[in-house]
N, C-alpha and C. Protein backbone atom coordinates (compact mmCIF):
# COMPACT_ATOMS: atom_id res chain seq x y z
N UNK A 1 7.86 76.25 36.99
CA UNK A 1 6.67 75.55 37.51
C UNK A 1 7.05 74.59 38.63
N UNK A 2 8.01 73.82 38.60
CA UNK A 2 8.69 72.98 39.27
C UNK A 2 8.97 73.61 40.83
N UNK A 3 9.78 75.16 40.46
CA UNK A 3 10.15 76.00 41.54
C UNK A 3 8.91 76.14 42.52
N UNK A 4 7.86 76.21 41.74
CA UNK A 4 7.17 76.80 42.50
C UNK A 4 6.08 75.69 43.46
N UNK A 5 5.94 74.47 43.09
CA UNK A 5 5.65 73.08 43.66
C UNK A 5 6.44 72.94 44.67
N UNK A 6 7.59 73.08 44.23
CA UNK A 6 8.68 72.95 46.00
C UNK A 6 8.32 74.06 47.22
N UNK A 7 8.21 74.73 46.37
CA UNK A 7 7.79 75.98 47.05
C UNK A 7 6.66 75.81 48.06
N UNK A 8 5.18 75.23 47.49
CA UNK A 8 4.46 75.49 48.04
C UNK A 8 4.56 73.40 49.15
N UNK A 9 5.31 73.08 49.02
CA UNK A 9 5.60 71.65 49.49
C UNK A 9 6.29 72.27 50.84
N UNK A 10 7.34 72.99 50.70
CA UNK A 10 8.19 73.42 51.78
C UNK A 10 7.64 74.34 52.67
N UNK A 11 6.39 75.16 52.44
CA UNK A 11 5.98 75.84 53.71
C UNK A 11 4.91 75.15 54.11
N UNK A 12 3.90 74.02 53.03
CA UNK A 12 3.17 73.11 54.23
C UNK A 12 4.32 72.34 55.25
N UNK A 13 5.21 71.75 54.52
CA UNK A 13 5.86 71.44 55.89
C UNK A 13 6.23 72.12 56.86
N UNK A 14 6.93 73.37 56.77
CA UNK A 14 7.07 74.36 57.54
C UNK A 14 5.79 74.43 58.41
N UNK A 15 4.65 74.63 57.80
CA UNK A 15 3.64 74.75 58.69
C UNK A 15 2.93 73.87 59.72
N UNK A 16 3.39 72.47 59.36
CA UNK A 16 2.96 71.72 60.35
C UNK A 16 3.96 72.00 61.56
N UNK A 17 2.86 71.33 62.43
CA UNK A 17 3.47 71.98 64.61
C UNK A 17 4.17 70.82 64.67
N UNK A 18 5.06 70.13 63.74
CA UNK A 18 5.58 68.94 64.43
C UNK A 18 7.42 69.75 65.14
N UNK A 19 7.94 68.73 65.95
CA UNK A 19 8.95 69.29 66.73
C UNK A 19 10.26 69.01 65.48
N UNK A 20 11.01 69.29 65.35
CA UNK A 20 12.49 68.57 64.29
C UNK A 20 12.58 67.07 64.26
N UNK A 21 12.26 66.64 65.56
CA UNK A 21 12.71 64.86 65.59
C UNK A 21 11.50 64.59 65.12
N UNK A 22 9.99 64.69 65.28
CA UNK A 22 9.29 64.21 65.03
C UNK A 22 8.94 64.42 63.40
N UNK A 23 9.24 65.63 62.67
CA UNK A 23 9.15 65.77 61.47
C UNK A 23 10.69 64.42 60.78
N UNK A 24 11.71 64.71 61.30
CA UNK A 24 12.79 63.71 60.92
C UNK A 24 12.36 62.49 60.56
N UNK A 25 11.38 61.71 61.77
CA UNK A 25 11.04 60.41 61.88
C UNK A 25 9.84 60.11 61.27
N UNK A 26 9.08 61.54 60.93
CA UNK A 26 7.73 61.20 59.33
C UNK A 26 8.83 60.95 58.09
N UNK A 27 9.51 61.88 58.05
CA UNK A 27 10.88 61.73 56.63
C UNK A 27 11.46 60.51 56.35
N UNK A 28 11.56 59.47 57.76
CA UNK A 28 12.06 58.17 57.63
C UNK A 28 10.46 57.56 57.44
N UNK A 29 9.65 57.54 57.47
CA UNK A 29 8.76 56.52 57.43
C UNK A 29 8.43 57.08 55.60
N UNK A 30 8.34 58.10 55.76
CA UNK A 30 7.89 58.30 53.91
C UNK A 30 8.30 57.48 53.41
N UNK A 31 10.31 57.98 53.43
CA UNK A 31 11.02 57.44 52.82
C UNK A 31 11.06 55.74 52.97
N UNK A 32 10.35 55.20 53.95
CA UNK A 32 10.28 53.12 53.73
C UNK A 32 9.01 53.24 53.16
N UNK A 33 7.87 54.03 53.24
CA UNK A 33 7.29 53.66 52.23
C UNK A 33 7.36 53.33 51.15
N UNK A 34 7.97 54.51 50.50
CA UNK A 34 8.50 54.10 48.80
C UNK A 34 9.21 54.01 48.51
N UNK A 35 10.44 53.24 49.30
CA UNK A 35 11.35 51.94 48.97
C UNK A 35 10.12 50.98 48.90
N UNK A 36 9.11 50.72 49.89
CA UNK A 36 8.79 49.20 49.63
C UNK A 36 7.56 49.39 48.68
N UNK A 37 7.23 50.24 48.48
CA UNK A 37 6.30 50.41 46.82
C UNK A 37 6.86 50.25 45.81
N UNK A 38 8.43 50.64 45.82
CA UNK A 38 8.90 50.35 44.40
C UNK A 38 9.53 49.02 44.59
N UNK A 39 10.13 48.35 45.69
CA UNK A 39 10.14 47.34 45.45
C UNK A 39 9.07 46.17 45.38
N UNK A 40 8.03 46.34 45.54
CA UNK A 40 6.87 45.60 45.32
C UNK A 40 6.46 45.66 43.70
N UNK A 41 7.16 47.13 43.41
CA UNK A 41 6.57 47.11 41.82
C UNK A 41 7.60 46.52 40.95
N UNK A 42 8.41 46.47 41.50
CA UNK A 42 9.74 45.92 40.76
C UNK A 42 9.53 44.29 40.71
N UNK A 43 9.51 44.03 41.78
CA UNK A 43 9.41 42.73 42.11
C UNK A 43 7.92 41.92 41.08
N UNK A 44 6.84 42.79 40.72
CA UNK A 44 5.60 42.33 39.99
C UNK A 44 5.90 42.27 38.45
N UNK A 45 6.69 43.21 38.13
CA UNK A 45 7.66 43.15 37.00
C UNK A 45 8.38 42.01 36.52
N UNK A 46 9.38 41.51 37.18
CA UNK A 46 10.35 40.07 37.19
C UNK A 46 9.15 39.07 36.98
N UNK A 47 8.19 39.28 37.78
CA UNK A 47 7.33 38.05 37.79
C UNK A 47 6.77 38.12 36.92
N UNK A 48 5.99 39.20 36.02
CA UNK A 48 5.78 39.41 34.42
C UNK A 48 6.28 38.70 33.39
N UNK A 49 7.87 38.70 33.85
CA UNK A 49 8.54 38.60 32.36
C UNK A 49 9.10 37.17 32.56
N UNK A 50 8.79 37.10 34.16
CA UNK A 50 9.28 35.11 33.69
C UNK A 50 7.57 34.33 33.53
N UNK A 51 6.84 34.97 33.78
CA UNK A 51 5.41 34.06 33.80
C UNK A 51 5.29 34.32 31.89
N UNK A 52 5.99 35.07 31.20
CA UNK A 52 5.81 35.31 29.30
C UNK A 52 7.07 35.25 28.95
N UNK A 53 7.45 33.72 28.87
CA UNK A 53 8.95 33.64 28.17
C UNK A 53 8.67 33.95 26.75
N UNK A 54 9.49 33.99 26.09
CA UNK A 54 9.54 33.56 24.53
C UNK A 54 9.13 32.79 24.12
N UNK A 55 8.50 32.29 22.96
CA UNK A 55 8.12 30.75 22.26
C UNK A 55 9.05 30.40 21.95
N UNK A 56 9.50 29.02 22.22
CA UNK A 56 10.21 28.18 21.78
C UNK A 56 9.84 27.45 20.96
N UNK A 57 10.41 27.20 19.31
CA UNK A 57 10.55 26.52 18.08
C UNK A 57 10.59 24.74 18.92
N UNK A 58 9.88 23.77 18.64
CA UNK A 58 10.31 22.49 18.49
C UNK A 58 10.31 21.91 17.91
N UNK A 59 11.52 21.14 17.13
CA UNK A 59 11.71 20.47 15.62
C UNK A 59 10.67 19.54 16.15
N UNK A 60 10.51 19.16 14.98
CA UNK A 60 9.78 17.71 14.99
C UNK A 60 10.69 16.39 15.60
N UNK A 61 10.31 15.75 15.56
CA UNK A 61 11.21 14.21 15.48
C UNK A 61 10.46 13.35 14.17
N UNK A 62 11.82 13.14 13.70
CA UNK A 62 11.68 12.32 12.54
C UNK A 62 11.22 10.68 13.03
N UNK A 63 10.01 10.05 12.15
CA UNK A 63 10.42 9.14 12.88
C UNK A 63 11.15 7.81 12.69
N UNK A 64 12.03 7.03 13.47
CA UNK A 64 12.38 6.01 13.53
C UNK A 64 12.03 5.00 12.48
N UNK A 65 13.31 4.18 11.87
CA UNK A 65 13.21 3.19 10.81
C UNK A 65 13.98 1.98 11.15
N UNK A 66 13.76 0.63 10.19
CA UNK A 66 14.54 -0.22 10.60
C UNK A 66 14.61 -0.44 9.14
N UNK A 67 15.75 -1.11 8.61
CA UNK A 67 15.82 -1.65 7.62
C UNK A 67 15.38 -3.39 7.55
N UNK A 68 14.96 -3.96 6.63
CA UNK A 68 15.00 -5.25 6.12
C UNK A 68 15.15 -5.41 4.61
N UNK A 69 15.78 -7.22 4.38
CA UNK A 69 15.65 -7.71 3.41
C UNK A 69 14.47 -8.48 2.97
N UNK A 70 14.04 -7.97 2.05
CA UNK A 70 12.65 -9.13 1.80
C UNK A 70 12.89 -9.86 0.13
N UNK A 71 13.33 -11.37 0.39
CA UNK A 71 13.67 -12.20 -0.65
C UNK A 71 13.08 -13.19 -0.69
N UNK A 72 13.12 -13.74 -1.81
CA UNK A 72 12.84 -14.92 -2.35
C UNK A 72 10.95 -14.88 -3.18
N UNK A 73 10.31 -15.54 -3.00
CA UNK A 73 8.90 -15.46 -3.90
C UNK A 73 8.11 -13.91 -3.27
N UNK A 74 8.91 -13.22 -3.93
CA UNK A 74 7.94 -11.65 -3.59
C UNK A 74 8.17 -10.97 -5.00
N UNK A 75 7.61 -10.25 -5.00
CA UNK A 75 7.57 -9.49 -6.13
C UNK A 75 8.75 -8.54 -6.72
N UNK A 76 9.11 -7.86 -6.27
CA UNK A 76 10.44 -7.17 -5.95
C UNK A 76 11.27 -7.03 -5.07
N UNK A 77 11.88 -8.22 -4.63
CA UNK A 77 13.10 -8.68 -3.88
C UNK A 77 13.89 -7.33 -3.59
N UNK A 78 14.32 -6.88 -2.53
CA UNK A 78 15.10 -6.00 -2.10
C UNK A 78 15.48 -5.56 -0.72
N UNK A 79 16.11 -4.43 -0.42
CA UNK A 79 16.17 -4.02 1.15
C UNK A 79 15.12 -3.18 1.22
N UNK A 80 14.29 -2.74 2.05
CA UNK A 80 13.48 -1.91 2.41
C UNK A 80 13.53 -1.32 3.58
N UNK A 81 12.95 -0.25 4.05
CA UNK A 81 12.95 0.66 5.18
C UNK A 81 11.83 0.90 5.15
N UNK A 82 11.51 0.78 6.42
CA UNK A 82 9.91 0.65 7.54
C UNK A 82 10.18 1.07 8.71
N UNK A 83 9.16 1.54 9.43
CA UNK A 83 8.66 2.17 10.40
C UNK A 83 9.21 1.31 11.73
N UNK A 84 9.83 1.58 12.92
CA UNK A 84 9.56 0.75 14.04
C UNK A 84 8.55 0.09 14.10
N UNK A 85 8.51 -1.19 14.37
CA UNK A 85 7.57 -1.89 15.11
C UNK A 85 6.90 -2.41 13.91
N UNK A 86 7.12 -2.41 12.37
CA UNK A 86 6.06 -3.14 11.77
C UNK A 86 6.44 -4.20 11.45
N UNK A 87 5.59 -5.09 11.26
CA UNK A 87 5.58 -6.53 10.83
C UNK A 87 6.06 -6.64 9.75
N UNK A 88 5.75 -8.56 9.79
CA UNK A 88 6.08 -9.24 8.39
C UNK A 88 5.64 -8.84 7.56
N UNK A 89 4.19 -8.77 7.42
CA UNK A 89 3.07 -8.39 6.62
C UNK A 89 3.38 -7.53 6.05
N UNK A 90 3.76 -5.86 6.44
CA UNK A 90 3.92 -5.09 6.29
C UNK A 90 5.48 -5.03 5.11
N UNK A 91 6.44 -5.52 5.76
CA UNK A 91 7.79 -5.85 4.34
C UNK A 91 7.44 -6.62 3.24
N UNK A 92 6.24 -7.35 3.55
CA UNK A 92 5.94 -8.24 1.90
C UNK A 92 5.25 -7.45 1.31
N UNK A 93 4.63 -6.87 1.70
CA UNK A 93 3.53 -5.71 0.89
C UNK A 93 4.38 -4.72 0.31
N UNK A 94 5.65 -3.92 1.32
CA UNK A 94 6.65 -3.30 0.62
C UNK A 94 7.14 -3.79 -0.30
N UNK A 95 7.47 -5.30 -0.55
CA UNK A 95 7.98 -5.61 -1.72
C UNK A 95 6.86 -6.09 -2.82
N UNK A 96 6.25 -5.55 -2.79
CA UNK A 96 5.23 -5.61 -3.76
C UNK A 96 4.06 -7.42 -3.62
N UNK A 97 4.47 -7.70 -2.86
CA UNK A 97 3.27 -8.94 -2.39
C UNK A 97 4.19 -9.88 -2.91
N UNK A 98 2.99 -11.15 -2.58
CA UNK A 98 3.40 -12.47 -2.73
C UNK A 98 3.54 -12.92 -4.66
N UNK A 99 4.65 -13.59 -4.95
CA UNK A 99 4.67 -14.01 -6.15
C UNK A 99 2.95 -15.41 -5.65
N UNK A 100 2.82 -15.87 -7.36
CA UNK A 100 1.81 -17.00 -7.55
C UNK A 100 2.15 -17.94 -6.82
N UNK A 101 2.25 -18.80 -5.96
CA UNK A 101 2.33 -20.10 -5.28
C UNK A 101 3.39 -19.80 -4.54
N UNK A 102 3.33 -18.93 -4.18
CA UNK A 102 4.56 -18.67 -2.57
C UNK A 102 4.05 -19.55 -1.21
N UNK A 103 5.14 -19.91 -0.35
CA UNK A 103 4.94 -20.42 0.33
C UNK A 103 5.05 -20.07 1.67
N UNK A 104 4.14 -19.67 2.55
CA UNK A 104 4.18 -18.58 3.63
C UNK A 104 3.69 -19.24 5.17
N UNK A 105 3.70 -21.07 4.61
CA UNK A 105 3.87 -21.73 5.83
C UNK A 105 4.27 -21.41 7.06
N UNK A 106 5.72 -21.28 6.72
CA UNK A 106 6.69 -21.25 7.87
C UNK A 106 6.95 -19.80 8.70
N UNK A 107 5.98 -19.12 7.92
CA UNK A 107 6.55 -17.43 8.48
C UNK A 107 4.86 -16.95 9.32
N UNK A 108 5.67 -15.99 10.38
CA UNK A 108 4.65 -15.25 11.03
C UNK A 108 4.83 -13.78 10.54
N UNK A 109 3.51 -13.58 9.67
CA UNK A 109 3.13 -12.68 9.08
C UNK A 109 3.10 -11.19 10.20
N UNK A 110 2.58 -11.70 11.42
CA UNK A 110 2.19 -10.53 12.67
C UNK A 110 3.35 -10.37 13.00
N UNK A 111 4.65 -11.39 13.30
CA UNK A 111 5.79 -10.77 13.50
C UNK A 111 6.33 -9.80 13.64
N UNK A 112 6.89 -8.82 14.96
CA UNK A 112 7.43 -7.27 14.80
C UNK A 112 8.80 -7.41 14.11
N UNK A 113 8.72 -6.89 13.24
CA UNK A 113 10.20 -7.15 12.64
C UNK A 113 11.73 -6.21 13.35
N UNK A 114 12.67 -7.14 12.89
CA UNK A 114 13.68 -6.45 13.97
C UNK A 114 14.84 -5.77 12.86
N UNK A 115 15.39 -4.96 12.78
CA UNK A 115 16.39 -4.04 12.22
C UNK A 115 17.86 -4.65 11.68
N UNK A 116 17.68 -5.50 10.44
CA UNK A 116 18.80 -5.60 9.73
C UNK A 116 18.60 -7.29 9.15
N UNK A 117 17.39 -7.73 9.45
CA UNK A 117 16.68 -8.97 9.31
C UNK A 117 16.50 -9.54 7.95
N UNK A 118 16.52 -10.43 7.42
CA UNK A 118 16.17 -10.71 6.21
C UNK A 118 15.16 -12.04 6.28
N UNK A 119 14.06 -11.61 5.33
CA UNK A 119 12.83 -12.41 5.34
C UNK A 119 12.84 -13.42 3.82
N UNK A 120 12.89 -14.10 3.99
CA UNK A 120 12.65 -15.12 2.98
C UNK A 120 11.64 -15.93 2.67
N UNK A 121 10.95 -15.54 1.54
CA UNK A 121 10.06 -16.46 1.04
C UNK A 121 10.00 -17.49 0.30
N UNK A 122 9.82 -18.86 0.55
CA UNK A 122 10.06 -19.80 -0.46
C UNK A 122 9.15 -20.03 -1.64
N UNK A 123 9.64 -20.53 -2.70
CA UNK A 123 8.66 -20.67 -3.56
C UNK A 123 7.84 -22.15 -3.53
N UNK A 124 7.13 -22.30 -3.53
CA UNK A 124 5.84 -23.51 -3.87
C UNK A 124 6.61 -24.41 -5.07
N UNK A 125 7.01 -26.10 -5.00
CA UNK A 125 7.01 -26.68 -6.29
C UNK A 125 5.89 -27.34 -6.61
N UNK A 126 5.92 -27.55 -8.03
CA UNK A 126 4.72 -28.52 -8.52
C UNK A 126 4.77 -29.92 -8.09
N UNK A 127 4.32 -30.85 -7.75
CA UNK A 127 4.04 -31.88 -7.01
C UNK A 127 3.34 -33.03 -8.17
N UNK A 128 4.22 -34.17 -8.34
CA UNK A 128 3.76 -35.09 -9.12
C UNK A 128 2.71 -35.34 -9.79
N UNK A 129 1.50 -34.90 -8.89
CA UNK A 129 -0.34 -34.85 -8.92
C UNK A 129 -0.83 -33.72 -9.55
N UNK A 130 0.75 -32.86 -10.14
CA UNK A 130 -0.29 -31.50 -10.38
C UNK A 130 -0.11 -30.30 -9.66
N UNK A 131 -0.41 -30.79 -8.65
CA UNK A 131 -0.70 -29.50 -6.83
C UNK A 131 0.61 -28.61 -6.69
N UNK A 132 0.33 -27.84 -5.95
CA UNK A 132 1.68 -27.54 -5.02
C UNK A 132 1.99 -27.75 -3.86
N UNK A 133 3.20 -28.04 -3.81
CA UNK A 133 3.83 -28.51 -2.67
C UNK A 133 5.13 -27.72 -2.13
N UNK A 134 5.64 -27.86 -1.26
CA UNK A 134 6.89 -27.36 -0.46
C UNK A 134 8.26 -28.15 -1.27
N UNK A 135 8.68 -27.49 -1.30
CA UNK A 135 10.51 -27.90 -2.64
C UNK A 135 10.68 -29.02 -1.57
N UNK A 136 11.33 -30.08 -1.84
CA UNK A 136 11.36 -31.06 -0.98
C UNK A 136 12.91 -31.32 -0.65
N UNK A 137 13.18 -31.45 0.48
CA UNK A 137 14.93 -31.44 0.57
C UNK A 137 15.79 -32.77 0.33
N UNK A 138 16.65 -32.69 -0.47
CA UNK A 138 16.96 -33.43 -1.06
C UNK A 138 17.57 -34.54 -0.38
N UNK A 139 17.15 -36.08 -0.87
CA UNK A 139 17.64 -37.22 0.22
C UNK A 139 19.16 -37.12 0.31
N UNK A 140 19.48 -37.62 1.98
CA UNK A 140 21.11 -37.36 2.49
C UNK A 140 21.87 -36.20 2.62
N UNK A 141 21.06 -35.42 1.93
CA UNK A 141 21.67 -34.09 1.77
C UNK A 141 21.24 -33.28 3.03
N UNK A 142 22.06 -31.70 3.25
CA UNK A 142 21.46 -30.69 4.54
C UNK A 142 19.84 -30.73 4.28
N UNK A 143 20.09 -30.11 5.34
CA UNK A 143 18.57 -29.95 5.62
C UNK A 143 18.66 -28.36 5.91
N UNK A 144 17.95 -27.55 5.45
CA UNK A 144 17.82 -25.89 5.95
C UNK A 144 16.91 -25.90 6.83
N UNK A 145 17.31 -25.16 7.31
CA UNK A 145 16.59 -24.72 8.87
C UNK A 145 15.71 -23.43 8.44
N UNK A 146 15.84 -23.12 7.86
CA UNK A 146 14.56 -21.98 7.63
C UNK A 146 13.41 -22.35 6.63
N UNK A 147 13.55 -23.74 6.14
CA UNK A 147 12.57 -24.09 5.25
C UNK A 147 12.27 -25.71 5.66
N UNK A 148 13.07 -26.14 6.74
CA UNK A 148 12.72 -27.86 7.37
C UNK A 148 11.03 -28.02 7.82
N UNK A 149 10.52 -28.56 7.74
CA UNK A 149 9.63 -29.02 8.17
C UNK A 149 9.46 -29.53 9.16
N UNK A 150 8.43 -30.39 10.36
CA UNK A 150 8.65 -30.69 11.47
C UNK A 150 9.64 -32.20 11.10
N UNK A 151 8.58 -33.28 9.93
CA UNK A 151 8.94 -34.23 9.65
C UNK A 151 10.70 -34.12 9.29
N UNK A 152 11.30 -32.94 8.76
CA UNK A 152 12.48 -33.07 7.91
C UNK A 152 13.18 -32.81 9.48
N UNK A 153 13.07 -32.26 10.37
CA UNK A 153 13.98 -32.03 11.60
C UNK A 153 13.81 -33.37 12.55
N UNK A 154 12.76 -34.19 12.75
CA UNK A 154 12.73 -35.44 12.96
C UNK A 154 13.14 -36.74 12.38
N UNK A 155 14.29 -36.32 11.54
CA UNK A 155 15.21 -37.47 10.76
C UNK A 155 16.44 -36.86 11.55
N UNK A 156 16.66 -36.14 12.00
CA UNK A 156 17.95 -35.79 12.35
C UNK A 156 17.96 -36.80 13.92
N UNK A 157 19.33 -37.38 14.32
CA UNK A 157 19.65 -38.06 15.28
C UNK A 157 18.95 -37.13 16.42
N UNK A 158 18.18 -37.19 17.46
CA UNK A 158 18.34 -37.06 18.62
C UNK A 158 17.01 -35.70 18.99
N UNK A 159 16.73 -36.18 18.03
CA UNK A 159 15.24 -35.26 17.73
C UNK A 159 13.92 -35.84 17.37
N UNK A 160 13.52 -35.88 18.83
CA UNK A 160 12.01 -36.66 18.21
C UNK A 160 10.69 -35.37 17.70
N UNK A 161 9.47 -35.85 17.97
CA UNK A 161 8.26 -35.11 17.45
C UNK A 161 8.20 -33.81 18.15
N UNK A 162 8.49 -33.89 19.50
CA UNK A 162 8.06 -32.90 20.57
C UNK A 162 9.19 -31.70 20.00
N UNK A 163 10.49 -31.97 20.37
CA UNK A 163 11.71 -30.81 20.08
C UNK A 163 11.27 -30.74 18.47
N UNK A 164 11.03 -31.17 17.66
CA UNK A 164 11.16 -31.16 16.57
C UNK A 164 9.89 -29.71 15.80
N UNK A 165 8.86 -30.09 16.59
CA UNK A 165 7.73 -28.58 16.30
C UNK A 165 7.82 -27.92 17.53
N UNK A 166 9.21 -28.02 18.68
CA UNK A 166 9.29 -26.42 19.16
C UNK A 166 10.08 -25.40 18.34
N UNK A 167 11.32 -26.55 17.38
CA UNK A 167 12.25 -25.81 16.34
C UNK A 167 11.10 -24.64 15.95
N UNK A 168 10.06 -25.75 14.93
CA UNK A 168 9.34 -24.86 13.92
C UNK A 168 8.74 -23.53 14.39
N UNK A 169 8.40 -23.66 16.02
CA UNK A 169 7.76 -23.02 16.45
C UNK A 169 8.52 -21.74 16.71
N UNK A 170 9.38 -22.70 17.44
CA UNK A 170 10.28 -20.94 17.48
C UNK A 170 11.13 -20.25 16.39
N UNK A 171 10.92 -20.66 14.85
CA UNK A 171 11.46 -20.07 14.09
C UNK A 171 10.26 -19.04 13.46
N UNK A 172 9.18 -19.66 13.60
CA UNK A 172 7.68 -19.03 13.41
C UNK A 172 7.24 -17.31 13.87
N UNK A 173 7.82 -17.65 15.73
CA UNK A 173 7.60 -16.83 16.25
C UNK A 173 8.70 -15.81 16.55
N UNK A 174 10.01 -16.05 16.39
CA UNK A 174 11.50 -15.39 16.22
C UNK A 174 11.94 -14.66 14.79
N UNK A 175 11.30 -15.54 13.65
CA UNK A 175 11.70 -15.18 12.45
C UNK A 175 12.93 -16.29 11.82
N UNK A 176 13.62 -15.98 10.66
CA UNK A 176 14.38 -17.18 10.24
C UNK A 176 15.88 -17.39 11.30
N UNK A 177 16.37 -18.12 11.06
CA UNK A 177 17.75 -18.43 12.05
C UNK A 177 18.70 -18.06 11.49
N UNK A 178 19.47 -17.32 12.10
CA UNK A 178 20.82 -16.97 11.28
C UNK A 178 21.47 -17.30 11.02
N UNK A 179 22.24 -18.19 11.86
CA UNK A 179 22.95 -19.31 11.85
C UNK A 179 22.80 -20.54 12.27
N UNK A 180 22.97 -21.66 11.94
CA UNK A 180 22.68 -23.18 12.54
C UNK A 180 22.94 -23.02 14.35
N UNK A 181 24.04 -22.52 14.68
CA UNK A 181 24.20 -21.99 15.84
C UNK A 181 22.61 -21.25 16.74
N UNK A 182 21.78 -20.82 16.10
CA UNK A 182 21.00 -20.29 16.36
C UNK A 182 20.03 -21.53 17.17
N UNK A 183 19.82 -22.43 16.79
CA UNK A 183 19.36 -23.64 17.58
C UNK A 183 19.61 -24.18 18.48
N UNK A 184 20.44 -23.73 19.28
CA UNK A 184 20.71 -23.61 20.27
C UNK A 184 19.82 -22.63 21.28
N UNK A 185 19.28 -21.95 21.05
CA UNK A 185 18.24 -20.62 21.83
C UNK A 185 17.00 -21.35 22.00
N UNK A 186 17.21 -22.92 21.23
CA UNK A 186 15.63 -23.31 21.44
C UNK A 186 15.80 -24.08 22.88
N UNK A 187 14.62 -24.16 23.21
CA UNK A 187 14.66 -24.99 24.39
C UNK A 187 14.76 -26.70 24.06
N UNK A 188 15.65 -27.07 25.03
CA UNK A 188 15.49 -28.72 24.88
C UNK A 188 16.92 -29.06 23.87
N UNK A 189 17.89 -28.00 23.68
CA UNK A 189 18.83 -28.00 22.63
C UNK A 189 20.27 -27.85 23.33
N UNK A 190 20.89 -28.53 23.84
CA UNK A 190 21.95 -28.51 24.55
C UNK A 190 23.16 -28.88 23.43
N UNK A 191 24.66 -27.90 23.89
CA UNK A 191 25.66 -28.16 23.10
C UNK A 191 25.90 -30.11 22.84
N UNK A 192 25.75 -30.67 23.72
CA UNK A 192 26.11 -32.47 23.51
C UNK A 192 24.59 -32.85 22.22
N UNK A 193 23.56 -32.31 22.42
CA UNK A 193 22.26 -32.69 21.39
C UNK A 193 22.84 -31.65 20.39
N UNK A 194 22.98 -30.71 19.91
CA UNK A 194 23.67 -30.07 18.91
C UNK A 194 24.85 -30.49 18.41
N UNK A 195 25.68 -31.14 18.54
CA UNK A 195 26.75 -32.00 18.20
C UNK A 195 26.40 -32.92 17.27
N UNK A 196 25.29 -33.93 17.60
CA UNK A 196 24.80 -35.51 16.91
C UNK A 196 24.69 -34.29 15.59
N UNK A 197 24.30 -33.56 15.20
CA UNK A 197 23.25 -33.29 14.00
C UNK A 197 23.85 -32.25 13.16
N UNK A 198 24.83 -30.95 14.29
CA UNK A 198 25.25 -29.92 13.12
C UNK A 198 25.72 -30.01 12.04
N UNK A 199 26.13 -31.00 11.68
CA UNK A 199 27.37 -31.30 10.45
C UNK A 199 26.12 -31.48 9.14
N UNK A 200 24.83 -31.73 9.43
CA UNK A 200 23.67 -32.02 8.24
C UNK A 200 22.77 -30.65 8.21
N UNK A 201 23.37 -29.55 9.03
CA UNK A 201 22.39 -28.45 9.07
C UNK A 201 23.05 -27.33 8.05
N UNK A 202 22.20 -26.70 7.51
CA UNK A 202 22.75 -25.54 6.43
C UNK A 202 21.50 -24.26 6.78
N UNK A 203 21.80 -23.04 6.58
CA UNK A 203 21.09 -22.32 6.75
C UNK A 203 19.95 -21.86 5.21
């Protein structure tokens, strides 16, 4: 069947009045035709198979934690693990809330908490009258810096009213101090004014 297709292919050509060169130079134009048909089809192809890659699997992302300590008047004292970015609020509730007469003065509850931090809650004492009151620090003795008051940091040499509730303030808005050293980050607190007083500071 094949034979006979060539067959009848080779005497239409035969039959056309073209001269040898001019039949030669239809043979070259065929032949760029369909080079550039198949490379046009080739070429629509490639572009097929990169416009439909494969699906790509994407793990999830786990997300992000920080650890804290949450001690003192809470319910279940411990380390906990929380989410980036959550608050105070959020680690006391992890530890199961506030004990009865906790004292949550000195802390900022909205606080973003920071990764390896420990939060301390003080407990409330009973107060001569009955009431509750703040544990009171004992006369001559340190003074803690995470539980001083404005009045208790205004007995110290070289600290009047003003420096005395930026302390509070910026322990409020920073969280507790790590070290006595840490008072120094406040404003108005220079190594010669840190000198008169460190020796009465305890954390």
């Amino acid at each position: 069947m094949e034979n006979k297709y060539l067959a009848q292919i080779s005497n239409w050509w035969g039959d056309l009045h073209y001269s040898s060169l001019q039949r030669r130079g239809l043979a070259i134009i065929a032949g760029l035709v369909v080079a550039i048909t198949a490379l046009f089809i080739m070429r629509g192809s490639s572009q097929e198979v990169v416009a439909a890659p494969a699906p790509l699997e994407i793990e999830s992302i786990s997300t992000q934690t920080l650890m804290v300590d949450v001690a003192g008047a809470v319910v279940n004292p411990g380390v906990y693990s929380l989410p980036l970015n959550a608050r105070v609020v959020e680690a006391i509730k992890a530890a199961g809330g506030l004990k009865k007469g906790a004292d949550t003065s000195d802390i900022n509850q909205a606080r973003i908490l920071k990764d390896g931090e420990q939060i301390y809650v003080y407990p409330a004492a009973i107060s001569g009258n009955g009431g509750i009151s703040r544990p009171a620090i004992r006369k001559n003795g340190p003074i803690m810096i995470n539980r001083a008051t404005v009045k208790d940091f205004e007995s110290l040499d070289g600290i009047g009213p003003v420096l005395a509730n930026r302390i509070v303030a910026f322990r409020k808005t920073n969280g507790p101090f790590s070290a006595i050293e840490d008072l120094l980050k406040v404003p108005g607190i220079g190594q010669s004014k840190f000198a008169q007083f460190k020796e009465k500071l305890r954390v």
